[in-house]
C-alpha atoms as a PDB file:
ATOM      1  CA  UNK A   1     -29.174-276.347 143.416  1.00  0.00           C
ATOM      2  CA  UNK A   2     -29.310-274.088 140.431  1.00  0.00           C
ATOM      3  CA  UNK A   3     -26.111-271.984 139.459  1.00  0.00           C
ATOM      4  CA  UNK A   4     -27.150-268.406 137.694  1.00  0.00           C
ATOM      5  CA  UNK A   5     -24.731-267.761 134.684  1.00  0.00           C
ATOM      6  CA  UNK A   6     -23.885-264.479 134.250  1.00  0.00           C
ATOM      7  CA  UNK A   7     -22.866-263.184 130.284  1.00  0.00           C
ATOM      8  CA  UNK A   8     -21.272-259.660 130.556  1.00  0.00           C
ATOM      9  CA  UNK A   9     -22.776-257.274 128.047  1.00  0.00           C
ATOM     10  CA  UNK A  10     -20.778-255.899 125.501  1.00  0.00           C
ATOM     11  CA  UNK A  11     -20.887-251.786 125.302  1.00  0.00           C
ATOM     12  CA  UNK A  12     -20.787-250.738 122.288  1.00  0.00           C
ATOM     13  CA  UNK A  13     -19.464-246.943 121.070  1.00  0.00           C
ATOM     14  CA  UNK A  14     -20.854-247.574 117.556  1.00  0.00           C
ATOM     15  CA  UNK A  15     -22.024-244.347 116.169  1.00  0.00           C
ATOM     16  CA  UNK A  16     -21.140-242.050 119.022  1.00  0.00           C
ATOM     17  CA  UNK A  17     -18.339-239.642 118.953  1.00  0.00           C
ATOM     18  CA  UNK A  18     -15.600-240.252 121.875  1.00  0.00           C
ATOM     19  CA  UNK A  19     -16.444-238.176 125.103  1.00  0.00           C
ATOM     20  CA  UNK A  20     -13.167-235.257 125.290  1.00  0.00           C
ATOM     21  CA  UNK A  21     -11.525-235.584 128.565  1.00  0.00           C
ATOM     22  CA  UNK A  22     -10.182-232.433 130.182  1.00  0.00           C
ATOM     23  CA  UNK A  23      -6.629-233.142 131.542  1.00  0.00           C
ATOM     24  CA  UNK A  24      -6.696-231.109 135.226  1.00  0.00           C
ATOM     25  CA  UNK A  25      -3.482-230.727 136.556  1.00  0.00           C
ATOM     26  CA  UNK A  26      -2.605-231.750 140.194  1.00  0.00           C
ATOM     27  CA  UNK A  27      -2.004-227.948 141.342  1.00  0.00           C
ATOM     28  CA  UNK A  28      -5.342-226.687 139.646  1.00  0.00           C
ATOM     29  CA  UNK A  29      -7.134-229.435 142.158  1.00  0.00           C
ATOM     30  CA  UNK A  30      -5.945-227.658 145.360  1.00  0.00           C
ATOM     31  CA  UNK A  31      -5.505-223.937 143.702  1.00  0.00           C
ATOM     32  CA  UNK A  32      -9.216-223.385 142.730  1.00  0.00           C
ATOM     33  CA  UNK A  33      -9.676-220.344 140.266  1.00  0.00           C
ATOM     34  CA  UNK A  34      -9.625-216.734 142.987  1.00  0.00           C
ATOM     35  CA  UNK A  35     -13.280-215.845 143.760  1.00  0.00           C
ATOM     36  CA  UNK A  36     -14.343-213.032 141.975  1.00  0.00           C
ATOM     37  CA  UNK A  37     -14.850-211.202 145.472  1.00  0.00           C
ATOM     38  CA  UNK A  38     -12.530-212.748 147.996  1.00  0.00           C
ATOM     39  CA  UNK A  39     -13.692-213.850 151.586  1.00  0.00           C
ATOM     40  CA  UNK A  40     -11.582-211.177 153.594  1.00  0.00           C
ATOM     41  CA  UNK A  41      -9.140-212.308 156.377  1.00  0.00           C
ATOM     42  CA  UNK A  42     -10.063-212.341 159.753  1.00  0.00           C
ATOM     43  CA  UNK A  43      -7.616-210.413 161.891  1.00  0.00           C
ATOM     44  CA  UNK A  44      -6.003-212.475 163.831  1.00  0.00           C
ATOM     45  CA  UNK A  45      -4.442-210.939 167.155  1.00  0.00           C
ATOM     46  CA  UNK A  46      -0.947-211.624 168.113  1.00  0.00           C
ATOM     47  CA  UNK A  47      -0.578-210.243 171.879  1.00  0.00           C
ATOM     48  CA  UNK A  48       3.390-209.505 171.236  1.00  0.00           C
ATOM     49  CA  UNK A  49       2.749-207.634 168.033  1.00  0.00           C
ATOM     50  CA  UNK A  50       0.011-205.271 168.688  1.00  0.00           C
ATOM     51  CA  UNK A  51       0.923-201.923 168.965  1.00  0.00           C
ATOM     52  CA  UNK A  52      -0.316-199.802 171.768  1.00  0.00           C
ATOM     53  CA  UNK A  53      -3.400-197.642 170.647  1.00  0.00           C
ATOM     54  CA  UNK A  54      -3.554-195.142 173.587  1.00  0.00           C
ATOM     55  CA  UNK A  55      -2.643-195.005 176.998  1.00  0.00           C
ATOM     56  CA  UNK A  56      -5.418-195.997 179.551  1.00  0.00           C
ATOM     57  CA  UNK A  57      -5.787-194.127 183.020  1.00  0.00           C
ATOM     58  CA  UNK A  58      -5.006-196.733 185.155  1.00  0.00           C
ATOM     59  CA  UNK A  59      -3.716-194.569 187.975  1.00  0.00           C
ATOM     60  CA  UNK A  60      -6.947-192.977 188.474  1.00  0.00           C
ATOM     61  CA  UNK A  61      -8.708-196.284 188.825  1.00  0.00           C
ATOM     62  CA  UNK A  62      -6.287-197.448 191.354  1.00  0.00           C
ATOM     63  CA  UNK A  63      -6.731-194.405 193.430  1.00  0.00           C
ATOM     64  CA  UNK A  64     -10.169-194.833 193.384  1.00  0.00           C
ATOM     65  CA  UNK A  65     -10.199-198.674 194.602  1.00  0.00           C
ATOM     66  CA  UNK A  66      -7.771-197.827 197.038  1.00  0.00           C
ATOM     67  CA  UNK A  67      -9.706-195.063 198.721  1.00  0.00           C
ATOM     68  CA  UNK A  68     -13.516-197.099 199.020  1.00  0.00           C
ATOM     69  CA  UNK A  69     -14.809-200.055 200.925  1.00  0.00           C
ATOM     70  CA  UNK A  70     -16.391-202.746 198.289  1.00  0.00           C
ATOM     71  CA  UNK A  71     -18.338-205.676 199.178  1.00  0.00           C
ATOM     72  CA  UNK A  72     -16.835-208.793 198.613  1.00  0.00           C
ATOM     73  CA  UNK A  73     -19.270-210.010 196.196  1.00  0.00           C
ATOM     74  CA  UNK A  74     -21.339-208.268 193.214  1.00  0.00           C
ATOM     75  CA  UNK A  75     -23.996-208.580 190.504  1.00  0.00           C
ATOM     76  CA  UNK A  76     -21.868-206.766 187.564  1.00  0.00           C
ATOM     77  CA  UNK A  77     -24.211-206.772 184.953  1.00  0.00           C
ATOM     78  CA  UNK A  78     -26.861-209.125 184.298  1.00  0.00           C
ATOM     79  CA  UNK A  79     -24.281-212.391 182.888  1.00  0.00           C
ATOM     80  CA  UNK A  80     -21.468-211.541 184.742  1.00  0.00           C
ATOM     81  CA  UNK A  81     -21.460-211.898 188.915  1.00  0.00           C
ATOM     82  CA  UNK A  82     -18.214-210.939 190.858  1.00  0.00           C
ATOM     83  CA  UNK A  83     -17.701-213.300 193.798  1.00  0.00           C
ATOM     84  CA  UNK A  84     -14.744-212.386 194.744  1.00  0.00           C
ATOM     85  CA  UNK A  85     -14.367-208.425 194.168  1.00  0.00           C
ATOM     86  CA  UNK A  86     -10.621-207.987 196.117  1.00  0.00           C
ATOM     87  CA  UNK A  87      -9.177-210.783 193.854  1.00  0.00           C
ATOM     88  CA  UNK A  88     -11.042-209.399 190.569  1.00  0.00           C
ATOM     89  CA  UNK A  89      -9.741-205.906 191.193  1.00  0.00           C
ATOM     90  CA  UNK A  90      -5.961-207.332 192.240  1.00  0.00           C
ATOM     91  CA  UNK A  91      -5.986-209.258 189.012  1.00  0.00           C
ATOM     92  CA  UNK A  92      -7.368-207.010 186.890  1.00  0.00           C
ATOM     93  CA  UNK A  93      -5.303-203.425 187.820  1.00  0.00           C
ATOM     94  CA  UNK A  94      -2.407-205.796 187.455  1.00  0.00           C
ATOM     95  CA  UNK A  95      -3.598-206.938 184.047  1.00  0.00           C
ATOM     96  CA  UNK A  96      -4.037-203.580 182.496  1.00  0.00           C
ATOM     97  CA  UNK A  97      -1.513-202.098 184.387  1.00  0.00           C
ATOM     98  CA  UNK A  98       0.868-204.241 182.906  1.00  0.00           C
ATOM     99  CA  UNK A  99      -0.705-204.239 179.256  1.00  0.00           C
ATOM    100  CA  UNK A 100      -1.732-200.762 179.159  1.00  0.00           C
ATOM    101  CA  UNK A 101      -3.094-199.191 175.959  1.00  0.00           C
ATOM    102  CA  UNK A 102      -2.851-202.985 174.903  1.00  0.00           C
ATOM    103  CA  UNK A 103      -6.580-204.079 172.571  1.00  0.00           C
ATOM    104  CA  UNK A 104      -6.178-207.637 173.736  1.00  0.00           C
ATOM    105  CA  UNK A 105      -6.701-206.665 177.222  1.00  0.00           C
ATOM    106  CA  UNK A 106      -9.376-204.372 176.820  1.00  0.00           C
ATOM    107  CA  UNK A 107     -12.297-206.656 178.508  1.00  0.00           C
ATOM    108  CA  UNK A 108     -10.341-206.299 181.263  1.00  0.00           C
ATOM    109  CA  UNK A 109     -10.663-202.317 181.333  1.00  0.00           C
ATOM    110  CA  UNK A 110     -14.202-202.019 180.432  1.00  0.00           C
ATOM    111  CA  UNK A 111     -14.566-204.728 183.456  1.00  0.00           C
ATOM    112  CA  UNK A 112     -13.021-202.527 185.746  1.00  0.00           C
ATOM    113  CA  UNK A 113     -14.581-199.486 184.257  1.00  0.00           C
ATOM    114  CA  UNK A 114     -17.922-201.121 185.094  1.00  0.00           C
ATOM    115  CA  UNK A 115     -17.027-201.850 188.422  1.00  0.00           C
ATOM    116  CA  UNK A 116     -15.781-198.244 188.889  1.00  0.00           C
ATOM    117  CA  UNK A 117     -19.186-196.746 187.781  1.00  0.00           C
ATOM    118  CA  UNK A 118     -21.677-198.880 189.479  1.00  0.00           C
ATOM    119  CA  UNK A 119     -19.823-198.254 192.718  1.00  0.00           C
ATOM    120  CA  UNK A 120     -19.371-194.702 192.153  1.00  0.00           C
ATOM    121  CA  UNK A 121     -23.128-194.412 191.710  1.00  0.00           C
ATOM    122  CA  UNK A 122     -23.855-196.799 194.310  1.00  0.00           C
ATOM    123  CA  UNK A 123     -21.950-194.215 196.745  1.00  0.00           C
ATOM    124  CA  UNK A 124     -24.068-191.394 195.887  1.00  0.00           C
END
């Protein structure tokens, strides 16, 4: 068997100038220079802090549920289907009832307000 010898090489820096070395601070490695124009913030929403924007009608919307006969199942739009239409409307009235005027709950209003117009014209 045959044992390879290895001889290291010997790197030389004869006739070239050192290489500078940039000290970087620790802090400068997590704290990158600020972007010349910054990546805004998203807006991140807190349901206790959000002020109420205006006050939604949520009286009338009750009064009309309350007065019509609604099937118990429903084709909304084309993504959303309604199978249970007495515990949507029970859950959301009591939803933006409670949270009126309130962004976060919005979907819920524009939910109901969909409901409200496609039975409305539905009646007619």
């Amino acid at each position: 068997m045959k044992i390879l010898k290895f001889t290291p090489i010997q790197h030389t820096t004869k006739g070239l100038s050192p290489i500078p070395r940039k000290i970087i601070k620790f802090d400068q490695l997590f704290n990158p220079l600020p972007l010349m124009n910054p990546i805004p913030q998203a807006r991140i929403a807190d349901p206790l802090s959000v002020e109420k924007v205006k006050n939604w009608n949520v009286s009338e919307l009750k009064d009309f549920f309350c007065g019509i006969v609604y099937p118990d199942e429903i084709q909304l739009d084309k993504c959303t289907r309604i199978v249970n239409v007495p515990l949507f409307l029970e859950s959301h009235l009591d939803s933006i009832d409670r949270h009126n005027g309130n962004e976060i709950y919005e979907p819920h209003l524009l939910r109901i307000q969909k409901l409200h117009d496609l039975l409305k014209t539905s009646d007619n």
